[in-house]
PDB file of N, CA and C in Angstrom:
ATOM      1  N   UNK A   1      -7.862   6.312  15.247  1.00  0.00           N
ATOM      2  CA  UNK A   1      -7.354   6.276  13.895  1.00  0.00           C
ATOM      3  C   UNK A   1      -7.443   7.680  13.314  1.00  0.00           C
ATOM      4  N   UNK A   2      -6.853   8.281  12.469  1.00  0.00           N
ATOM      5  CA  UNK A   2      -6.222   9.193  12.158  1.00  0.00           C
ATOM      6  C   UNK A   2      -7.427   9.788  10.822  1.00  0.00           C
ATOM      7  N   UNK A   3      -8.012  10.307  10.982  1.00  0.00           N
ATOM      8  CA  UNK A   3      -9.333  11.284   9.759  1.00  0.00           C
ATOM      9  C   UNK A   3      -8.251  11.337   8.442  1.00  0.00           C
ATOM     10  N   UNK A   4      -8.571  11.101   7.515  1.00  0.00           N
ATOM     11  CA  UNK A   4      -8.238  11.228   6.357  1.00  0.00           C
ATOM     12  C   UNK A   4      -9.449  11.915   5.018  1.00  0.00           C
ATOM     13  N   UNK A   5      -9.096  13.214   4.705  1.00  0.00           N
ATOM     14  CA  UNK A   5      -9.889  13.854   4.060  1.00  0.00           C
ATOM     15  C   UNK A   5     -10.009  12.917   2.367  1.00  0.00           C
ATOM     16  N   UNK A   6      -9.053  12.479   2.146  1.00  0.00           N
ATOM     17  CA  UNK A   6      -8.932  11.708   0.895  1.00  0.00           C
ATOM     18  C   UNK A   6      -8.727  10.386   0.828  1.00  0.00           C
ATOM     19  N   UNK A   7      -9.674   9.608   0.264  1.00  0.00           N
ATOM     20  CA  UNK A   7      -9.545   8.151   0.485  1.00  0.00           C
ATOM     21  C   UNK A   7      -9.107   7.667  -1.258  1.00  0.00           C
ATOM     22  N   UNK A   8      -8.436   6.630  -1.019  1.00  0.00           N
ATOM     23  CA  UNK A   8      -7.627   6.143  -2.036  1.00  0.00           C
ATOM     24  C   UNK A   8      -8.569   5.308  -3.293  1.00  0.00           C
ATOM     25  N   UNK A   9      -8.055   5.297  -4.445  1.00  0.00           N
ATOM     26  CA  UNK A   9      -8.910   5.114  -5.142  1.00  0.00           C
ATOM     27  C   UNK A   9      -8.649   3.397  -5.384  1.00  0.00           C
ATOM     28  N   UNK A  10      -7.685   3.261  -5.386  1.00  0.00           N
ATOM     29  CA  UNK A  10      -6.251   1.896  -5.487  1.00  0.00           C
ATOM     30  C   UNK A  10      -5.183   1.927  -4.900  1.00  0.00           C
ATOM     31  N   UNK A  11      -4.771   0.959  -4.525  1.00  0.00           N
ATOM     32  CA  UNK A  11      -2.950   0.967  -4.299  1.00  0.00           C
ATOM     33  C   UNK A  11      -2.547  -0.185  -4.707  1.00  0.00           C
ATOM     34  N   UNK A  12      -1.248   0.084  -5.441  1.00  0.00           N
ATOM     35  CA  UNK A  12      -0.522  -1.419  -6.363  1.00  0.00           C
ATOM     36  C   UNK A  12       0.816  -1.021  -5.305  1.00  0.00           C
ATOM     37  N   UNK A  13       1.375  -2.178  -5.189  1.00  0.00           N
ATOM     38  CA  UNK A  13       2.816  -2.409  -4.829  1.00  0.00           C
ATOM     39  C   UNK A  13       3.491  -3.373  -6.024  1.00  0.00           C
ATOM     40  N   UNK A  14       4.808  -2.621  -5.945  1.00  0.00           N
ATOM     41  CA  UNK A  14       5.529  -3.631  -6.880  1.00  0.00           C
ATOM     42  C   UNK A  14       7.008  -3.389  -6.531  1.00  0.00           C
ATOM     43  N   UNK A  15       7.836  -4.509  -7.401  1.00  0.00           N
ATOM     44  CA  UNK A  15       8.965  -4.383  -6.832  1.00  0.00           C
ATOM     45  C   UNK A  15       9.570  -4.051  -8.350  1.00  0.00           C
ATOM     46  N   UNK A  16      10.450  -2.825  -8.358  1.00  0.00           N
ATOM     47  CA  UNK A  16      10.946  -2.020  -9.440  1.00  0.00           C
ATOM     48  C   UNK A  16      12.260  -1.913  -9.496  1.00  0.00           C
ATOM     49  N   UNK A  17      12.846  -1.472 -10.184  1.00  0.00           N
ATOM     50  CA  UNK A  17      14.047  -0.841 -10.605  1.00  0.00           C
ATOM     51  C   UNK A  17      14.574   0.967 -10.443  1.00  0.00           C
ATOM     52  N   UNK A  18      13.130   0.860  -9.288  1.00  0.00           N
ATOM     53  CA  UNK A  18      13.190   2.460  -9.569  1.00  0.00           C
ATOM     54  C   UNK A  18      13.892   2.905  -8.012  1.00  0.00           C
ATOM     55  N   UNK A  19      14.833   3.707  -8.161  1.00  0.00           N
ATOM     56  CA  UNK A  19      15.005   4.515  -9.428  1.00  0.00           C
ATOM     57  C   UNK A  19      16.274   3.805 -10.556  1.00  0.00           C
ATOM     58  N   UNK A  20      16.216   4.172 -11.518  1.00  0.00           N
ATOM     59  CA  UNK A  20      16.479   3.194 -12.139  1.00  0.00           C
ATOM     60  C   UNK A  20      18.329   2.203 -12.081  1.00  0.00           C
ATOM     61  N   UNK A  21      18.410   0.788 -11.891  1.00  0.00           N
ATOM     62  CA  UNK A  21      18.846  -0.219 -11.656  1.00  0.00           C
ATOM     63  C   UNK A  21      19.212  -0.088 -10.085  1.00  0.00           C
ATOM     64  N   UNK A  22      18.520   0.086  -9.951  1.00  0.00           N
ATOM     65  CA  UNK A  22      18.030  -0.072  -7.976  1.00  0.00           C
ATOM     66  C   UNK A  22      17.336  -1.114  -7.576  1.00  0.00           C
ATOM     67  N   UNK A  23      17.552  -2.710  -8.096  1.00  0.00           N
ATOM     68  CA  UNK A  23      16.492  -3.430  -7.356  1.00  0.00           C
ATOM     69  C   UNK A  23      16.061  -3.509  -6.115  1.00  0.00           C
ATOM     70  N   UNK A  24      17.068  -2.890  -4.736  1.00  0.00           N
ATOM     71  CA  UNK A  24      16.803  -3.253  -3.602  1.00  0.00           C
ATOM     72  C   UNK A  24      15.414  -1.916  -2.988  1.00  0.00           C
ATOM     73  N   UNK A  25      14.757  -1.782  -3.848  1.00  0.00           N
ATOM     74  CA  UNK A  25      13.265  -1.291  -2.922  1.00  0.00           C
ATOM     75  C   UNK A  25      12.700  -1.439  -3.706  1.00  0.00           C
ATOM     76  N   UNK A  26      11.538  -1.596  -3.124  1.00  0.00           N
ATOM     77  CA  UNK A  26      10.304  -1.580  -3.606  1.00  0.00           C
ATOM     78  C   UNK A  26       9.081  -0.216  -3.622  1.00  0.00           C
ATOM     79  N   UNK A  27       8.745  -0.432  -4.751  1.00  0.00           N
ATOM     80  CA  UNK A  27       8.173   1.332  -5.040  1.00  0.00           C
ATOM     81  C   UNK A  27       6.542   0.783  -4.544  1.00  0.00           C
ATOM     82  N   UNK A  28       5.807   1.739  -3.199  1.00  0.00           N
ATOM     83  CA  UNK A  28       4.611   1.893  -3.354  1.00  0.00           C
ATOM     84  C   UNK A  28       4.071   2.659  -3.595  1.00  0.00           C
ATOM     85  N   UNK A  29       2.811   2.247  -4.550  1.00  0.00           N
ATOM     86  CA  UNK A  29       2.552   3.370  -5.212  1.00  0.00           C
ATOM     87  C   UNK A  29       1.033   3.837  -4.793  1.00  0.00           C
ATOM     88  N   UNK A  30       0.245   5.338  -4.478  1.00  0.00           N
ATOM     89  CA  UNK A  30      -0.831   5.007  -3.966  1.00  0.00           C
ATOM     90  C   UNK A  30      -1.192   6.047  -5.358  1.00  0.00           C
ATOM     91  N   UNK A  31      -2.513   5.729  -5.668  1.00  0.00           N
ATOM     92  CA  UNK A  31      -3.380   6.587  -6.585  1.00  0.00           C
ATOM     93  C   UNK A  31      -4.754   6.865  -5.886  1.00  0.00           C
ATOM     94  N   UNK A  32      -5.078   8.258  -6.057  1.00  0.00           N
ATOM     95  CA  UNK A  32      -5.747   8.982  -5.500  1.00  0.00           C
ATOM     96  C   UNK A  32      -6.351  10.318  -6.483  1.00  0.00           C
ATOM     97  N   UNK A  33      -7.765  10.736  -5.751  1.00  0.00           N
ATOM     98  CA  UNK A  33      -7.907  11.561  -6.340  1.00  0.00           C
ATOM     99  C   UNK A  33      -7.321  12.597  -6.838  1.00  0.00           C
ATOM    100  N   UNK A  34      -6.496  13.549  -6.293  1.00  0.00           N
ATOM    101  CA  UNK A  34      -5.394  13.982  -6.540  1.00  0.00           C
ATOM    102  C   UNK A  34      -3.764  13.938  -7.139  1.00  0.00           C
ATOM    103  N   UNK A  35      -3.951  12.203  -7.522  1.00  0.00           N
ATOM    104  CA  UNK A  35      -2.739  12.006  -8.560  1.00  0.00           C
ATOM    105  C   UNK A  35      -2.158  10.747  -7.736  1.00  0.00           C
ATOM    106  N   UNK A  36      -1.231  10.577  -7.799  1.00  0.00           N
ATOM    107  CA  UNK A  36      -0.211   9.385  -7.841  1.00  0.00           C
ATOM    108  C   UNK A  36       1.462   9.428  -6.944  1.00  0.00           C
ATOM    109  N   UNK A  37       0.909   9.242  -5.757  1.00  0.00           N
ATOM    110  CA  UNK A  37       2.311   9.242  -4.510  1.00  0.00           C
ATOM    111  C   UNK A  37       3.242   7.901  -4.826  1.00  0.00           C
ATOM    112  N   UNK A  38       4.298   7.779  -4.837  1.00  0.00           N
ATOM    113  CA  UNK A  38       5.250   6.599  -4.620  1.00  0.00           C
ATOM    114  C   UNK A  38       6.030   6.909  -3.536  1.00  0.00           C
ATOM    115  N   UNK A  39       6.569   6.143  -3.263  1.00  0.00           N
ATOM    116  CA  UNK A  39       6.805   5.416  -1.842  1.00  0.00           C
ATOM    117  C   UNK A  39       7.908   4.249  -2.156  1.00  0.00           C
ATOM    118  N   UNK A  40       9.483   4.932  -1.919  1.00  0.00           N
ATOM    119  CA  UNK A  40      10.445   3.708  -1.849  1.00  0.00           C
ATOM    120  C   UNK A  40      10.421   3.403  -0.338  1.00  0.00           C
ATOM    121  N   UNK A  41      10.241   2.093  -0.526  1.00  0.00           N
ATOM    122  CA  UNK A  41      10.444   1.383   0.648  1.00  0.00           C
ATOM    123  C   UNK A  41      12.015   0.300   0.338  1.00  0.00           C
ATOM    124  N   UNK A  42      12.633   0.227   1.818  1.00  0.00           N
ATOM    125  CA  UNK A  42      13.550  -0.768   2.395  1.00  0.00           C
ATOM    126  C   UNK A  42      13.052  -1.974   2.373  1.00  0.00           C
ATOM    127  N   UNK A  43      13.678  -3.247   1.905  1.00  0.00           N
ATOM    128  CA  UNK A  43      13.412  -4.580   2.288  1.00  0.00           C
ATOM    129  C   UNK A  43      12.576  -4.552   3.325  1.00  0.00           C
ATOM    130  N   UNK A  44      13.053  -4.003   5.128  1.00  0.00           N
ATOM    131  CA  UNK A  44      12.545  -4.112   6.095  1.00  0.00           C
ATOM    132  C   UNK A  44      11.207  -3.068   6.206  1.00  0.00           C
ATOM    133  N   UNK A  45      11.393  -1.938   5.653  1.00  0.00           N
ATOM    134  CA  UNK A  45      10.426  -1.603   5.388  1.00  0.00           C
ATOM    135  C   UNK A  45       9.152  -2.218   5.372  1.00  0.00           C
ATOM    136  N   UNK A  46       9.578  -2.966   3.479  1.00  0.00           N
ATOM    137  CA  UNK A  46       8.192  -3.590   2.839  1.00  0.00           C
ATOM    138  C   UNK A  46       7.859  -4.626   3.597  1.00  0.00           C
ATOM    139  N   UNK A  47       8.744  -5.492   4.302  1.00  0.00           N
ATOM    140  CA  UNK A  47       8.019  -6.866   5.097  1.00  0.00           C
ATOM    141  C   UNK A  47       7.138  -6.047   6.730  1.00  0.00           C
ATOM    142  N   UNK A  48       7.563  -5.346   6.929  1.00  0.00           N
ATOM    143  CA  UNK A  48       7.037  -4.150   7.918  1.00  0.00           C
ATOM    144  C   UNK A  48       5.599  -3.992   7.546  1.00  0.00           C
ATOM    145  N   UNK A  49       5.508  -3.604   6.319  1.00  0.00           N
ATOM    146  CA  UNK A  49       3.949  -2.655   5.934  1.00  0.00           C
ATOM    147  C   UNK A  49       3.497  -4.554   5.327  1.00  0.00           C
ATOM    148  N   UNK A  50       4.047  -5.239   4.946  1.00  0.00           N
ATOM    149  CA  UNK A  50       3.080  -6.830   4.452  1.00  0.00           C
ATOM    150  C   UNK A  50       2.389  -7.475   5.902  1.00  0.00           C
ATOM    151  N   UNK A  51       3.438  -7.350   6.806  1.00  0.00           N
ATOM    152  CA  UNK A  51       2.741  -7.751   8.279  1.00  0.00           C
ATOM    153  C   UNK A  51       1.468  -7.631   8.479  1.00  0.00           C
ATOM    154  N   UNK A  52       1.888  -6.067   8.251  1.00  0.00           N
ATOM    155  CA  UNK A  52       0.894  -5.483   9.191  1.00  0.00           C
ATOM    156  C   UNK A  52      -0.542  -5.114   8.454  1.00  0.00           C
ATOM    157  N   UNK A  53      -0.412  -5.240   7.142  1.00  0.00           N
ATOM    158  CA  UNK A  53      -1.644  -5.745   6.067  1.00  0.00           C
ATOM    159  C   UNK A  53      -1.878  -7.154   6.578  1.00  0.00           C
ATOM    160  N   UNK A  54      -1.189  -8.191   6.339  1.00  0.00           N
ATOM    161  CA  UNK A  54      -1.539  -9.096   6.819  1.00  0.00           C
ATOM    162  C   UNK A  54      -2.140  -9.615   7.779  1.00  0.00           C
ATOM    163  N   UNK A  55      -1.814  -8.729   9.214  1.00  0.00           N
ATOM    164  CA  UNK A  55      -2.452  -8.810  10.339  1.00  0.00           C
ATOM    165  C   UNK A  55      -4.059  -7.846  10.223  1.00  0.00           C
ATOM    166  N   UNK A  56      -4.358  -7.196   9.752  1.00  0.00           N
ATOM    167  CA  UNK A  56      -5.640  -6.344   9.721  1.00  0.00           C
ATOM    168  C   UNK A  56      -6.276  -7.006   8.473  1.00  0.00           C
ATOM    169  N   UNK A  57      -6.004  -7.585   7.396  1.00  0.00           N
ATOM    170  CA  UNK A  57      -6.801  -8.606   6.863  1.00  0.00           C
ATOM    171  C   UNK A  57      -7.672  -9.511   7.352  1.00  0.00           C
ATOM    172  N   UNK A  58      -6.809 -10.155   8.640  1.00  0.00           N
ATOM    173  CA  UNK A  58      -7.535 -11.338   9.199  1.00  0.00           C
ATOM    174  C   UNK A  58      -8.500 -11.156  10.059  1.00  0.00           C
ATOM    175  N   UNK A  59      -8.396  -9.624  10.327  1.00  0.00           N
ATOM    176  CA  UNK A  59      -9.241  -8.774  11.509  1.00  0.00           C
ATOM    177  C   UNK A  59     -10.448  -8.702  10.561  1.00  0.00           C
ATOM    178  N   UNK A  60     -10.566  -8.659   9.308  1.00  0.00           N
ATOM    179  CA  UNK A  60     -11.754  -7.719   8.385  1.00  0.00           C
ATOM    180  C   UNK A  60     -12.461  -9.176   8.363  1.00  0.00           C
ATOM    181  N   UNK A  61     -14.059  -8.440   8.896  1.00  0.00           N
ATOM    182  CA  UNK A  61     -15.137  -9.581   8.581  1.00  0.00           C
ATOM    183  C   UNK A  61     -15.769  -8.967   7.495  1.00  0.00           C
ATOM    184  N   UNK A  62     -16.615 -10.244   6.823  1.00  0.00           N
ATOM    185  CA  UNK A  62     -16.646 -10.450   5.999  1.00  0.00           C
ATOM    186  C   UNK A  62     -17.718  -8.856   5.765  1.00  0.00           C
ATOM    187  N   UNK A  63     -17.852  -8.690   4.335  1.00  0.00           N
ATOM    188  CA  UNK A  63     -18.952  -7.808   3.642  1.00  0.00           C
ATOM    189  C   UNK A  63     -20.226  -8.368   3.852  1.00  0.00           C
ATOM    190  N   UNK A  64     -21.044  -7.108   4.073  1.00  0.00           N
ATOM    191  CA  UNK A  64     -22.407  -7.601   4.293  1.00  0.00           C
ATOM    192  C   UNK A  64     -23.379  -7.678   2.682  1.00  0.00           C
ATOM    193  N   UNK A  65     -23.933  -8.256   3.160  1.00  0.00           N
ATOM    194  CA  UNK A  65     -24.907  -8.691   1.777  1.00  0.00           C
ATOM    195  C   UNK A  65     -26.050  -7.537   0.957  1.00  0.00           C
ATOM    196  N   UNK A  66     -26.211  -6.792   0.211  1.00  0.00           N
ATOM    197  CA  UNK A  66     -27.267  -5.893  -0.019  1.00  0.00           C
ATOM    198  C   UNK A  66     -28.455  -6.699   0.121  1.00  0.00           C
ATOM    199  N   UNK A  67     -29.462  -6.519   0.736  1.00  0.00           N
ATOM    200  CA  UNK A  67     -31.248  -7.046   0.619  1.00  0.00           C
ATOM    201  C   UNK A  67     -31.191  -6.519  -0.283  1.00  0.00           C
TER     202      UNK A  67
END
C-alpha cells in the first residue's frame, strides 16, 4: 500500500450539480489538512470507488476496546 504523508481529516461524497447543471457526476470531495480536493467522478466511476469501499468495509474488524 502506497505511504501517504497526509491523512484525511473527512471525506463526504455527494451527488451535485457541479459544475453547475451537470447532474451526471458526482463530486468527491476529500478535506484535509491542507484544504479541500474535489473529485468529479463518472456514474461508472462512482459505482467503481462504492464497490470497492464496500468490499474493504467488510474486511475491517471490529475496533478494539481501550482498558
Amino acid at each position: 500500500m502506497t505511504q501517504r504523508s497526509i491523512s484525511a481529516n473527512f471525506v463526504t461524497a455527494f451527488a451535485t450539480g457541479w459544475p453547475e447543471n451537470q447532474p451526471d457526476v458526482l463530486i468527491l470531495s476529500l478535506t484535509t489538512q491542507n484544504g479541500v480536493q474535489d473529485f468529479a467522478l463518472t456514474k461508472e466511476q462512482a459505482l467503481l470507488v462504492a464497490k470497492t469501499m464496500k468490499r474493504t468495509a467488510t474486511q475491517l474488524v471490529a475496533p478494539k476496546r481501550q482498558a
